[in-house]
Protein backbone atom coordinates (compact mmCIF):
# COMPACT_ATOMS: atom_id res chain seq x y z
CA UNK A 1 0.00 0.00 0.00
CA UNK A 2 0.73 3.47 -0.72
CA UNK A 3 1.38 5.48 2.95
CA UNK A 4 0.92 8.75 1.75
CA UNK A 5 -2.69 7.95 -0.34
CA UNK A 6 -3.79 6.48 2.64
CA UNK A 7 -2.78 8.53 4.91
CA UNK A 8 -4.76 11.22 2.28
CA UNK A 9 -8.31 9.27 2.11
CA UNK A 10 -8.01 8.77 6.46
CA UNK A 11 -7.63 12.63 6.72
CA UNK A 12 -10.38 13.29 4.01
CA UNK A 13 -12.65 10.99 6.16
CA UNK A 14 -11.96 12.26 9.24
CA UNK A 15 -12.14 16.21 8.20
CA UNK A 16 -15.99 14.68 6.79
CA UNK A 17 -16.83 13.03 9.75
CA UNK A 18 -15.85 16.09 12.26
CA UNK A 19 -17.50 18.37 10.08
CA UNK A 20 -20.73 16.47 10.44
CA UNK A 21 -20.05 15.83 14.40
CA UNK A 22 -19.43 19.68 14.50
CA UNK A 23 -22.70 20.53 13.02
CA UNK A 24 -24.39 18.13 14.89
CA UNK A 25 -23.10 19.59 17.95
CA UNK A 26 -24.56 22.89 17.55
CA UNK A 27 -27.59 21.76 16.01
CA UNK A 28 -28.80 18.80 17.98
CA UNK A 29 -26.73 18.26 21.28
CA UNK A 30 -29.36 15.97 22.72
CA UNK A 31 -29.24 13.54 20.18
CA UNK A 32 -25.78 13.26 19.58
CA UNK A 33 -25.23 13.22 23.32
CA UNK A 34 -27.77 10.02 23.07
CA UNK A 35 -26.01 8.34 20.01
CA UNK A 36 -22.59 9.38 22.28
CA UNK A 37 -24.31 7.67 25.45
CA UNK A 38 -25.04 4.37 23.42
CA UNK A 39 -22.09 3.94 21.71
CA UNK A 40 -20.25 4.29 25.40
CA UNK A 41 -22.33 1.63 27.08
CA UNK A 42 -24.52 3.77 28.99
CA UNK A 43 -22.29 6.90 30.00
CA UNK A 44 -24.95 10.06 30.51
CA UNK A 45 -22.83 12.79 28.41
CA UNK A 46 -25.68 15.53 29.54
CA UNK A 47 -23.95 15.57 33.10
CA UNK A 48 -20.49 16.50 31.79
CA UNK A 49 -19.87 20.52 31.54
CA UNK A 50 -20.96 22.06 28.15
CA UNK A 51 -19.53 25.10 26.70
CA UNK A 52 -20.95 26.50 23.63
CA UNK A 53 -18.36 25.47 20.44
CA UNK A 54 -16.77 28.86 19.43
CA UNK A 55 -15.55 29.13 15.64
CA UNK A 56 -11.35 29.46 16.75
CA UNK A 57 -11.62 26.02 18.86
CA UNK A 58 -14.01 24.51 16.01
CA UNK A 59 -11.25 25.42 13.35
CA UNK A 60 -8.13 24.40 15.83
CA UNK A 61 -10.17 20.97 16.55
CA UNK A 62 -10.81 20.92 12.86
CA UNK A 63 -6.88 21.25 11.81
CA UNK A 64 -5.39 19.37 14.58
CA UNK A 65 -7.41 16.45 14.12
CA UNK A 66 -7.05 16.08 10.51
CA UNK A 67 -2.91 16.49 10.78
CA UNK A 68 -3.42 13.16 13.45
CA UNK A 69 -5.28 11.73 11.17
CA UNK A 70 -2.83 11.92 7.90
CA UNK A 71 -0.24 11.17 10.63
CA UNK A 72 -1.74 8.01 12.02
CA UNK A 73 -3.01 6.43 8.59
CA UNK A 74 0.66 7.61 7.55
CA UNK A 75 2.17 5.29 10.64
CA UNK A 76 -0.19 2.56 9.97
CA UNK A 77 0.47 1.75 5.94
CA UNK A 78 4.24 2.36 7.00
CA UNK A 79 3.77 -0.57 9.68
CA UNK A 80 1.77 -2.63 7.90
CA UNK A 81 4.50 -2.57 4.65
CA UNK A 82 6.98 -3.28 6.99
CA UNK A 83 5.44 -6.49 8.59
CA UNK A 84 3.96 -7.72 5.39
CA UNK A 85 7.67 -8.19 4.21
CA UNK A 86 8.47 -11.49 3.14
């Protein structure tokens, strides 16, 4: 595999997916606190603090993830070539 075309499609995916958890966010907490709460066996995410998202921290959270992202699917390929030597 390719590291740096995967490592590409991961960030494109994960830039999608936190744009859609971002709008989500400040259009429907209550569900996505729900979907949150199942997906964490149970864990009530309406008792935790809440701030309102503010566009610098949406953008910073926006960036940084997506530069872990290309980073990690980076890693990953490069691991994976390495133990699928022969």
């Amino acid at each position: 595999m390719k590291e740096q075309a995967f490592a590409n499609a991961f960030a494109v995916i994960t830039a999608i997916v936190y744009v859609i958890c971002a709008f989500w966010v400040v259009v429907a907490r209550d569900s996505l606190t729900a979907l949150f709460g199942s997906w964490a066996h149970g864990v009530d995410w309406k008792s935790l603090p809440y701030a309102q998202p503010t566009a610098g921290g949406l953008i910073f959270g926006f960036v940084t993830v997506v530069v872990a992202a290309w980073v990690a699917g980076y890693l990953f390929v490069w691991l994976y070539n390495q133990f699928s030597k022969k």
